[in-house]
C-alpha atoms as a PDB file:
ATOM      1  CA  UNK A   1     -99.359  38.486  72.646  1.00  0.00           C
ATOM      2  CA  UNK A   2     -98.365  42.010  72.811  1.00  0.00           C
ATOM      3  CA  UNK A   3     -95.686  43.801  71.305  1.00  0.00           C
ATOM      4  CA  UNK A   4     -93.677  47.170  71.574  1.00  0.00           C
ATOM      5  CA  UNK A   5     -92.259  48.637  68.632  1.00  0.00           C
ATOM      6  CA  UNK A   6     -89.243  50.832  68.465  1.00  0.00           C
ATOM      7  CA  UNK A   7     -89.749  53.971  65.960  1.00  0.00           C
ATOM      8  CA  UNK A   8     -88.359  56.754  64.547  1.00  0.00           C
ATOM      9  CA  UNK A   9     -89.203  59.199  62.194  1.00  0.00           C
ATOM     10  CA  UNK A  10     -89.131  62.549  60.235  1.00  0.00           C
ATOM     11  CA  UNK A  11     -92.322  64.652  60.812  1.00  0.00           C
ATOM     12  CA  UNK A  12     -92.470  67.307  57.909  1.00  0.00           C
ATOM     13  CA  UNK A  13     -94.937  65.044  55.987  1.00  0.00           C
ATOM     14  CA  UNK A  14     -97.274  64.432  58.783  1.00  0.00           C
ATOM     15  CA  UNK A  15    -100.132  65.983  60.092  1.00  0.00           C
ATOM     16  CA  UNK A  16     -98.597  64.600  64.258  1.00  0.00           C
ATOM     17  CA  UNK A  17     -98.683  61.294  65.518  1.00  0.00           C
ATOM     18  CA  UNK A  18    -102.464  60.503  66.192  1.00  0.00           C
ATOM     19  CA  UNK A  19    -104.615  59.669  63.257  1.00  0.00           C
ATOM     20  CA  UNK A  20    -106.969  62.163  61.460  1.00  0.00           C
ATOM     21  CA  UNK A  21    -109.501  61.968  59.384  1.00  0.00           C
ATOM     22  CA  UNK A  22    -108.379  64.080  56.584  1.00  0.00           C
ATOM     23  CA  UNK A  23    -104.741  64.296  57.101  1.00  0.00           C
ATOM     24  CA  UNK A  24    -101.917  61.694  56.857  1.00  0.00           C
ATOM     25  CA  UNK A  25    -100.266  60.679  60.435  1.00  0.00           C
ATOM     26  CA  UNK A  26     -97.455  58.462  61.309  1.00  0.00           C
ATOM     27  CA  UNK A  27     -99.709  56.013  63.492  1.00  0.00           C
ATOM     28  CA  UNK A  28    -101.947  55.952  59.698  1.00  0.00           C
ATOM     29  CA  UNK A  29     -98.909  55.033  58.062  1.00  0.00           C
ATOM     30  CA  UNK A  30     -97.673  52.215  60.554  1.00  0.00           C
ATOM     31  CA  UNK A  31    -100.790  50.501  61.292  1.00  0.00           C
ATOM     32  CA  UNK A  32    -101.440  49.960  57.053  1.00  0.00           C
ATOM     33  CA  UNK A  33     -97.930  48.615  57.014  1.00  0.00           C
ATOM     34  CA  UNK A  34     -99.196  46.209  59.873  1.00  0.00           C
ATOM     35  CA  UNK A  35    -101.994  45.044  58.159  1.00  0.00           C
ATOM     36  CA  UNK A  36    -100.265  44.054  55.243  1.00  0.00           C
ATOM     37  CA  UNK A  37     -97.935  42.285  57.424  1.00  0.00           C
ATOM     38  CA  UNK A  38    -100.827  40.194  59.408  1.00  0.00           C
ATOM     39  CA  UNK A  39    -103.398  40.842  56.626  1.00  0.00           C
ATOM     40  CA  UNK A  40    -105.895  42.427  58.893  1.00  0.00           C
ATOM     41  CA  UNK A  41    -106.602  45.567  60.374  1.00  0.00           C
ATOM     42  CA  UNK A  42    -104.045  46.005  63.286  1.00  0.00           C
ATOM     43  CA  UNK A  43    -104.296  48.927  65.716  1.00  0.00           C
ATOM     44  CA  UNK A  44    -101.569  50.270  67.238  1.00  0.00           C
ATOM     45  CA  UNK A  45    -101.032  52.695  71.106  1.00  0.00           C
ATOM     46  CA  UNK A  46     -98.497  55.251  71.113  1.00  0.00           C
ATOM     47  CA  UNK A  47     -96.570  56.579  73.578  1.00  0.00           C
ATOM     48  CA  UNK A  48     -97.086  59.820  73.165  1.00  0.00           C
ATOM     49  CA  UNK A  49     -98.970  62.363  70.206  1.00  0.00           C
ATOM     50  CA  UNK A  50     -96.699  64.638  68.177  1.00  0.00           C
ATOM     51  CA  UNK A  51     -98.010  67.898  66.650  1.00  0.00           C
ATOM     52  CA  UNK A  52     -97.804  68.189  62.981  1.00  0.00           C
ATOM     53  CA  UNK A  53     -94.117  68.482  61.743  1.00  0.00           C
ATOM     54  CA  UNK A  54     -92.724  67.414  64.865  1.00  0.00           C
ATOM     55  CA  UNK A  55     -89.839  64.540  64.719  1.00  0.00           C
ATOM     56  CA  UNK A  56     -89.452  61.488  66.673  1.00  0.00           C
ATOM     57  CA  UNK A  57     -85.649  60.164  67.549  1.00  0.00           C
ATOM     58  CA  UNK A  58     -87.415  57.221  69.808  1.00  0.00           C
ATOM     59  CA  UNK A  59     -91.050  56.612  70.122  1.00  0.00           C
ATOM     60  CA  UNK A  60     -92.198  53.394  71.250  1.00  0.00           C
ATOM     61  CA  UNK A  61     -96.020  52.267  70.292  1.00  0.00           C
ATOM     62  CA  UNK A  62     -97.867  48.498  71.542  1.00  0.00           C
ATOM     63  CA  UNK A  63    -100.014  46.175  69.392  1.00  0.00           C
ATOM     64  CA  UNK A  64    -101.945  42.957  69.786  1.00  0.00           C
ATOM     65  CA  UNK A  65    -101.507  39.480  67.996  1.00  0.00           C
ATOM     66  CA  UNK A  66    -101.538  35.999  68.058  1.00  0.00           C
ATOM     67  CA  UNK A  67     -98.651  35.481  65.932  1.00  0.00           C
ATOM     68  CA  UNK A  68     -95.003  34.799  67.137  1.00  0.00           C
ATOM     69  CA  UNK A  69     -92.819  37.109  65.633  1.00  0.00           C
ATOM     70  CA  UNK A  70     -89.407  36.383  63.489  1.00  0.00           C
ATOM     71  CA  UNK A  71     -87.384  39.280  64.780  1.00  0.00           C
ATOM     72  CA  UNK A  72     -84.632  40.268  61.448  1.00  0.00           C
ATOM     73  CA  UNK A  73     -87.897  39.068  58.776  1.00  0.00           C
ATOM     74  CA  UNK A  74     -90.857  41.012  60.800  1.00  0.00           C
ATOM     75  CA  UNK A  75     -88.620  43.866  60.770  1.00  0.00           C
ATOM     76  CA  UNK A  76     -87.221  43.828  56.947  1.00  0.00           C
ATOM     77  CA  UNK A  77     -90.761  43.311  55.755  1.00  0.00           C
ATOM     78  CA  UNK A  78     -92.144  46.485  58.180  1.00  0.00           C
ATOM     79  CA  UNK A  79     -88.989  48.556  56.728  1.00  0.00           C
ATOM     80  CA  UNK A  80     -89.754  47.993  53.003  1.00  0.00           C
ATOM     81  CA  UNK A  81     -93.483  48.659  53.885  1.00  0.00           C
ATOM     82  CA  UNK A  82     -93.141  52.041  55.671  1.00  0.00           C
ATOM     83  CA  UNK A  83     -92.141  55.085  53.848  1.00  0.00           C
ATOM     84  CA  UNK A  84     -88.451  56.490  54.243  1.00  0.00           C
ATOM     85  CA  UNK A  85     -89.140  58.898  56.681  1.00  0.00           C
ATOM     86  CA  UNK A  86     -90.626  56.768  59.221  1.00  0.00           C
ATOM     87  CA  UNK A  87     -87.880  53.537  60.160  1.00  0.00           C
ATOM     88  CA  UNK A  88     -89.155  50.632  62.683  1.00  0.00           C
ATOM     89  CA  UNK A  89     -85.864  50.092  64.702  1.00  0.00           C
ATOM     90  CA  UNK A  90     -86.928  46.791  66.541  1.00  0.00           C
ATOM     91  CA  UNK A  91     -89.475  45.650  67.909  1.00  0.00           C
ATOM     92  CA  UNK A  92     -89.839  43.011  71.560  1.00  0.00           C
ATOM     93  CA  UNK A  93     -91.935  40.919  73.452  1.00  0.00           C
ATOM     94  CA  UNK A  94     -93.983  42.590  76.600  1.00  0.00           C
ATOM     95  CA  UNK A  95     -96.315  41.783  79.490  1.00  0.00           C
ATOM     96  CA  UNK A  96    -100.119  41.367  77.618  1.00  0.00           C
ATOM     97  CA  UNK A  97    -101.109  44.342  80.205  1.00  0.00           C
ATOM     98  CA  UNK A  98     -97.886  46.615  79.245  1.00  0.00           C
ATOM     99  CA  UNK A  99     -98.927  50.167  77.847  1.00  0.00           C
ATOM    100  CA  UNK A 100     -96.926  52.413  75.713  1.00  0.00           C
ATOM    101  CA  UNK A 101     -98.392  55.313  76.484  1.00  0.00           C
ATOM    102  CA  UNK A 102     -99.180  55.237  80.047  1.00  0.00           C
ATOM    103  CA  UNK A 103     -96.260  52.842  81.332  1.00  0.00           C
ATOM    104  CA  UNK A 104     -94.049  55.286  80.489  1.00  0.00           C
ATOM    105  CA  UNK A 105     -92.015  56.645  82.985  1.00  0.00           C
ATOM    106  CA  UNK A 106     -90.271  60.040  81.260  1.00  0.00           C
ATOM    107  CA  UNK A 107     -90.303  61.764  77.991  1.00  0.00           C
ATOM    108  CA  UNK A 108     -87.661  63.529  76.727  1.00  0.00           C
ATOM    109  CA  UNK A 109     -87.682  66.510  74.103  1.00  0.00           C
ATOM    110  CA  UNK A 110     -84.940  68.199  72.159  1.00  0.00           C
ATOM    111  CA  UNK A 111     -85.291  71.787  70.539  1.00  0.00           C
ATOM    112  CA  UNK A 112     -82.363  72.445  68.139  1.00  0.00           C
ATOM    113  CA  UNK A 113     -81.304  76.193  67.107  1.00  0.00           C
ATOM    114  CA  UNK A 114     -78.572  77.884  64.462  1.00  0.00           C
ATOM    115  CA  UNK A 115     -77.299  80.632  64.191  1.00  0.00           C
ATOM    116  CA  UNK A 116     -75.998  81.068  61.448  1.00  0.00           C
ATOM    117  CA  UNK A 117     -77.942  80.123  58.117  1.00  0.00           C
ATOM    118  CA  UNK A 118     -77.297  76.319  57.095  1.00  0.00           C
ATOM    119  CA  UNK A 119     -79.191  74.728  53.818  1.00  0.00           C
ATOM    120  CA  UNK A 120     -78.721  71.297  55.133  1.00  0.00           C
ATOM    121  CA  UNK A 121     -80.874  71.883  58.429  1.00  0.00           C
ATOM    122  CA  UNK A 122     -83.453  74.470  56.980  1.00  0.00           C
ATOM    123  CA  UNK A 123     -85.961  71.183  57.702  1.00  0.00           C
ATOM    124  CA  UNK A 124     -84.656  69.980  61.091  1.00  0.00           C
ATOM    125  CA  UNK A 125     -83.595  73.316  62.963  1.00  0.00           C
ATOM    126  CA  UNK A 126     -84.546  77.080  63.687  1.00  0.00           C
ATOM    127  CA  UNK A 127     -82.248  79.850  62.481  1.00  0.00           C
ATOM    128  CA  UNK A 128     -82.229  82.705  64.730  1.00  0.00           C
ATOM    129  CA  UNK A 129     -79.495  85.055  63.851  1.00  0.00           C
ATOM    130  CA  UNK A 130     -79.892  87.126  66.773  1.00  0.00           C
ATOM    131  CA  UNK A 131     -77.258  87.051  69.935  1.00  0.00           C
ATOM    132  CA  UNK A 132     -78.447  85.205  72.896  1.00  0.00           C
ATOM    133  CA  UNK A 133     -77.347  85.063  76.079  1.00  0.00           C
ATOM    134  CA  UNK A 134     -77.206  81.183  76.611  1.00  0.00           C
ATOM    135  CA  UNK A 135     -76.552  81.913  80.613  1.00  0.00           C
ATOM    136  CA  UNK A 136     -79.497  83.829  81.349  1.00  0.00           C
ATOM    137  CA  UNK A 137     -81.745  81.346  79.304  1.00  0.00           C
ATOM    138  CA  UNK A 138     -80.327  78.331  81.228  1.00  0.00           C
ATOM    139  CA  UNK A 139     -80.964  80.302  85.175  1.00  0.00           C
ATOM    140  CA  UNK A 140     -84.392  80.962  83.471  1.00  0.00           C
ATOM    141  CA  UNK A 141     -84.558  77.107  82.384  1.00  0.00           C
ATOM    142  CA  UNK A 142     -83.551  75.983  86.075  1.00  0.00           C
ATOM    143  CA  UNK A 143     -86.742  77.657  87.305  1.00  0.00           C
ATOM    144  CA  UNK A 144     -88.941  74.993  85.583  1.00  0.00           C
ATOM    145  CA  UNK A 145     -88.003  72.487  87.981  1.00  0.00           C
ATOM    146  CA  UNK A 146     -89.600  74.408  90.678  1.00  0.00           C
ATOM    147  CA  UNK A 147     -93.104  74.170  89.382  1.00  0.00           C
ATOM    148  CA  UNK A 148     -95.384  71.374  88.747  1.00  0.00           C
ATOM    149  CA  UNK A 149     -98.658  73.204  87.081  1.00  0.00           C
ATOM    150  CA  UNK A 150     -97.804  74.317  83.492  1.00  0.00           C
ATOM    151  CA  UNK A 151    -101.211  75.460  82.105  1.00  0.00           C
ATOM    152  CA  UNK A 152     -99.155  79.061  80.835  1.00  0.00           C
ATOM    153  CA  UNK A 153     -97.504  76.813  78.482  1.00  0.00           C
ATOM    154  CA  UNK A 154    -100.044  74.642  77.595  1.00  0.00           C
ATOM    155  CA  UNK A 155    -102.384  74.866  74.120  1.00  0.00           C
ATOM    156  CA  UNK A 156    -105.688  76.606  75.170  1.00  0.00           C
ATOM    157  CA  UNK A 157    -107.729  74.361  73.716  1.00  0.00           C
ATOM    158  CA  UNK A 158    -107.020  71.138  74.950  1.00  0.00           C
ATOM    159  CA  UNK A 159    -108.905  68.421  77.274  1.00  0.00           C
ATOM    160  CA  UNK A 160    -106.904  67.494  80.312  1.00  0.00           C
ATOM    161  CA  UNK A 161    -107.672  67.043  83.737  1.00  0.00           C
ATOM    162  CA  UNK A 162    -104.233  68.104  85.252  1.00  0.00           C
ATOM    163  CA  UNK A 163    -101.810  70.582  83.857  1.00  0.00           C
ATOM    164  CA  UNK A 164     -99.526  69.216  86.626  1.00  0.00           C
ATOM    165  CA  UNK A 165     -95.807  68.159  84.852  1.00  0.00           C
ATOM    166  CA  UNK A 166     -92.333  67.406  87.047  1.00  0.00           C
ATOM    167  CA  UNK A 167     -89.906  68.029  85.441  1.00  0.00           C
ATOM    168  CA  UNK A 168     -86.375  66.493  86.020  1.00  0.00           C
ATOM    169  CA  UNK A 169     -84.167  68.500  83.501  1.00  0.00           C
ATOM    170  CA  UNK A 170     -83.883  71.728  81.512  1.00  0.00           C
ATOM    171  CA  UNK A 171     -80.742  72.563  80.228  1.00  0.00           C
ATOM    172  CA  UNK A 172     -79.630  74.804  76.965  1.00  0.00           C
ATOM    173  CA  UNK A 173     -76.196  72.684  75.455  1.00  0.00           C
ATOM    174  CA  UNK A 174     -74.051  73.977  72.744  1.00  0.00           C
ATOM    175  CA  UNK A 175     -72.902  70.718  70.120  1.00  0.00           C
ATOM    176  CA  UNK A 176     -71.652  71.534  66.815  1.00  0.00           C
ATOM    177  CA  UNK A 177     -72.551  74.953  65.839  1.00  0.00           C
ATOM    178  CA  UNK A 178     -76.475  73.893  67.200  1.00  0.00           C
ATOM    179  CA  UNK A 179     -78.112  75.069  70.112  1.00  0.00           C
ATOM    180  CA  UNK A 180     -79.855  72.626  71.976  1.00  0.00           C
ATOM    181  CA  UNK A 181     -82.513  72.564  74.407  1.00  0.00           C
ATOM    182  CA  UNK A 182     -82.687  69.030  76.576  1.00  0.00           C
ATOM    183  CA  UNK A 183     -85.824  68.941  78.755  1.00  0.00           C
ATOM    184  CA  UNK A 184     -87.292  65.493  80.429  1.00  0.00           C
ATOM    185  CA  UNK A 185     -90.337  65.028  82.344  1.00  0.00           C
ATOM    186  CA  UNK A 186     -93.068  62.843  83.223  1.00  0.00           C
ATOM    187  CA  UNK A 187     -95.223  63.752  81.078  1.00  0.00           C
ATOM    188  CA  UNK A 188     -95.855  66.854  78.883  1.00  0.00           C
ATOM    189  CA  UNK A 189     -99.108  69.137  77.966  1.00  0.00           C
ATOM    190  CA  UNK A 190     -99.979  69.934  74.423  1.00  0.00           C
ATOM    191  CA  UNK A 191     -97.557  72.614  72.856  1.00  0.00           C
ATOM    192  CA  UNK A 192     -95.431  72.968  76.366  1.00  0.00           C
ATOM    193  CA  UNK A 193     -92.231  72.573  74.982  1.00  0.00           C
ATOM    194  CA  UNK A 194     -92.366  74.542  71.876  1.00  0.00           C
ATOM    195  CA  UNK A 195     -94.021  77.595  74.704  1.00  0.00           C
ATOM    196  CA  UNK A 196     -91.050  76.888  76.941  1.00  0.00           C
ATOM    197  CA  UNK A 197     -88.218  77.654  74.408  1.00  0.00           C
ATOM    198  CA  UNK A 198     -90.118  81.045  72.948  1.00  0.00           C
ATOM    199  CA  UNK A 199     -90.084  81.983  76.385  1.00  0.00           C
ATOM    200  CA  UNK A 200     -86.271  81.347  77.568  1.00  0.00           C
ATOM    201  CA  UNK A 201     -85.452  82.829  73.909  1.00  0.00           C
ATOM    202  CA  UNK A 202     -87.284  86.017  74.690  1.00  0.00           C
ATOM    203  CA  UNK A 203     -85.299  86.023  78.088  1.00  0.00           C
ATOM    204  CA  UNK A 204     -82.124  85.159  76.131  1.00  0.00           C
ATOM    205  CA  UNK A 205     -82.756  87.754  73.627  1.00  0.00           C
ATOM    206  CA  UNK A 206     -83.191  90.726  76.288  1.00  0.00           C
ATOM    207  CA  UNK A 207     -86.981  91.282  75.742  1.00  0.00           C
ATOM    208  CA  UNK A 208     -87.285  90.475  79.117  1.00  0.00           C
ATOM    209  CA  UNK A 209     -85.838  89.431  82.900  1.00  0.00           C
ATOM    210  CA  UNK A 210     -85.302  85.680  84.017  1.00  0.00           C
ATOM    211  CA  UNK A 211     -87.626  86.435  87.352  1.00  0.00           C
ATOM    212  CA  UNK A 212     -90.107  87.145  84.574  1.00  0.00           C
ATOM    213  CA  UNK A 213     -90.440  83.055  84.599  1.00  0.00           C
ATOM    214  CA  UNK A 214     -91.657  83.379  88.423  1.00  0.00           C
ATOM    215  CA  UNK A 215     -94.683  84.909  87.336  1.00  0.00           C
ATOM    216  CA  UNK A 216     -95.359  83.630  83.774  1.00  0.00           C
ATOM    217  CA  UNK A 217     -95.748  80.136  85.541  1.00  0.00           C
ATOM    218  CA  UNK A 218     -97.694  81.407  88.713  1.00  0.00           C
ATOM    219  CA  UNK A 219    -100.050  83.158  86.333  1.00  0.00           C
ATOM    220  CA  UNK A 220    -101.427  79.717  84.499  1.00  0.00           C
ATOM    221  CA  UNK A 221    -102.265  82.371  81.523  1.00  0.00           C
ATOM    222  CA  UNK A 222    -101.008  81.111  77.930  1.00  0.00           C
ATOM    223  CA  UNK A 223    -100.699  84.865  76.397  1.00  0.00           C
ATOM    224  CA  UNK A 224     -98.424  85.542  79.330  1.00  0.00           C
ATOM    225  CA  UNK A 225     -95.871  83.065  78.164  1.00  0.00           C
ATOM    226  CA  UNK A 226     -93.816  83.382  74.654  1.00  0.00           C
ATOM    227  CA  UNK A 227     -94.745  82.866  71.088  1.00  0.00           C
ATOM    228  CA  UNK A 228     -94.505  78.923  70.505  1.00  0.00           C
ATOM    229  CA  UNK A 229     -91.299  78.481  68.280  1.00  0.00           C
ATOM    230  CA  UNK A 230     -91.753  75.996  64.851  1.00  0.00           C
ATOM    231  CA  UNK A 231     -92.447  72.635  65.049  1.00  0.00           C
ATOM    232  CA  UNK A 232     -89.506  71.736  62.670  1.00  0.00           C
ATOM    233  CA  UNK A 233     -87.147  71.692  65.170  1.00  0.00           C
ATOM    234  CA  UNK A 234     -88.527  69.699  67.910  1.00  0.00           C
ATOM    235  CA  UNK A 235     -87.518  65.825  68.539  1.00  0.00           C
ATOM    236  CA  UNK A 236     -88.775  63.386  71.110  1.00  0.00           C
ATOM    237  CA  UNK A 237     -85.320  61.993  71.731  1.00  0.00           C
ATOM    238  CA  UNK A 238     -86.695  59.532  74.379  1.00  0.00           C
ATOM    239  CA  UNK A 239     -89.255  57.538  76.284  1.00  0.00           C
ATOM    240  CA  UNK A 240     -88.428  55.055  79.148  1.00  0.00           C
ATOM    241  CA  UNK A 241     -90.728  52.552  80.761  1.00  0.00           C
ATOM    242  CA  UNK A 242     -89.903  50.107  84.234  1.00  0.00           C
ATOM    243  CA  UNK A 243     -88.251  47.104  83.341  1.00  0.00           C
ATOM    244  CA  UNK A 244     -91.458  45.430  85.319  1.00  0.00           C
ATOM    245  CA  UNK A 245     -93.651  46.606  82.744  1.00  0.00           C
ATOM    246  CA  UNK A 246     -91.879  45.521  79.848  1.00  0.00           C
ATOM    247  CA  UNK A 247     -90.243  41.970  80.576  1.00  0.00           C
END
């Protein structure tokens, strides 16, 4: 039978999603709680890979076994098993050919800034004291829908065959004294996001024009595009999947 967790977690102690062989990953830390669960080595598929110190609001991974599952038990035991940043938030049933990772139908990412300096979200945002102008950064952010091929965003070194992307939304929301960039998309290249929002910041900080974006994109060169903000304050928010692939 196969199974999709629901996750969430806190990414300053990791070293990214995907397991490494000298650095501790969430996927390292989930599959050894599984295996004490079902007392053998259980591998699991995410939906997606994290960079180091990224966080995860909703990330949904699959697993295999031939063991019907007591829904409030399976997921007390996996909660007392898994350390306090990383929280399994249920867990259900799929098709035995359902896939996490390529199933899944949108992404969404969250990039939260402050402004002014705040001890309680030194781990979880960006200060940047300087003024922006929110406006221009969201007519720079509506460009992004016009494009599909985001290789000037995209980690150099990386092994893809498409740097093609659609995305849906791109929008720059003020909630609470936090800046927030919302972007969703089909799927997203290594780095792109954390490219994205040192671009629109250099457009919202004056250092240069919003038709700038017309021909950082066009270019497909990485050093064109902006300095790739911290890690610290990116989330996955959400992933959805077709209700065919998952009843």
């Amino acid at each position: 039978m196969r199974y999709f967790l629901e996750l969430s977690y806190f990414g300053k102690a990791y070293h990214g999603w995907q397991n490494q062989p000298n650095a501790i990953s969430v996927q390292e830390e989930i599959e050894r709680a599984l295996s004490v669960v079902f007392q053998q080595k259980t591998p699991i598929v995410g939906a997606g890979r994290t960079d180091a110190g990224v966080h995860a609001k909703q990330i949904f991974a699959h697993f295999d076994t031939d063991k019907e599952l007591e829904k409030e038990a399976f997921r007390f035991k996996m909660n007392s098993l898994l350390p306090a940043d990383i929280a399994l938030r249920g867990f259900f049933k799929v098709k035995p050919d359902a896939h996490a990772r390529f199933d899944a139908l949108s992404r969404s990412y969250e990039y939260h800034i402050v402004q002014q300096k705040d001890p309680f979200l030194e781990d979880r945002s960006y200060f940047l004291k300087n003024k922006l102008n929110v406006e221009k950064m969201n007519e720079a952010a509506k460009i992004l829908k016009d494009y599909t091929n985001f290789k000037c965003f995209s980690k150099s070194k990386t092994d893809v065959k498409t740097y093609n992307c659609k995305i849906s939304a791109a929008v720059w929301k003020s909630e609470n004294e936090v800046l927030i960039f919302y972007i969703s998309a089909d799927r997203f290249l290594r780095n792109m996001v954390r490219a994205i929002v040192g671009t629109l910041l250099e457009i919202g900080l004056g250092k240069q024009p919003i038709e700038n974006m017309h021909e950082i994109i066009k270019s497909k060169d990485r050093s064109k595009a902006g300095t790739s903000v911290p890690a610290k304050a990116l989330y996955l928010s959400r992933v959805t999947y077709p209700e065919i692939a998952i009843k």
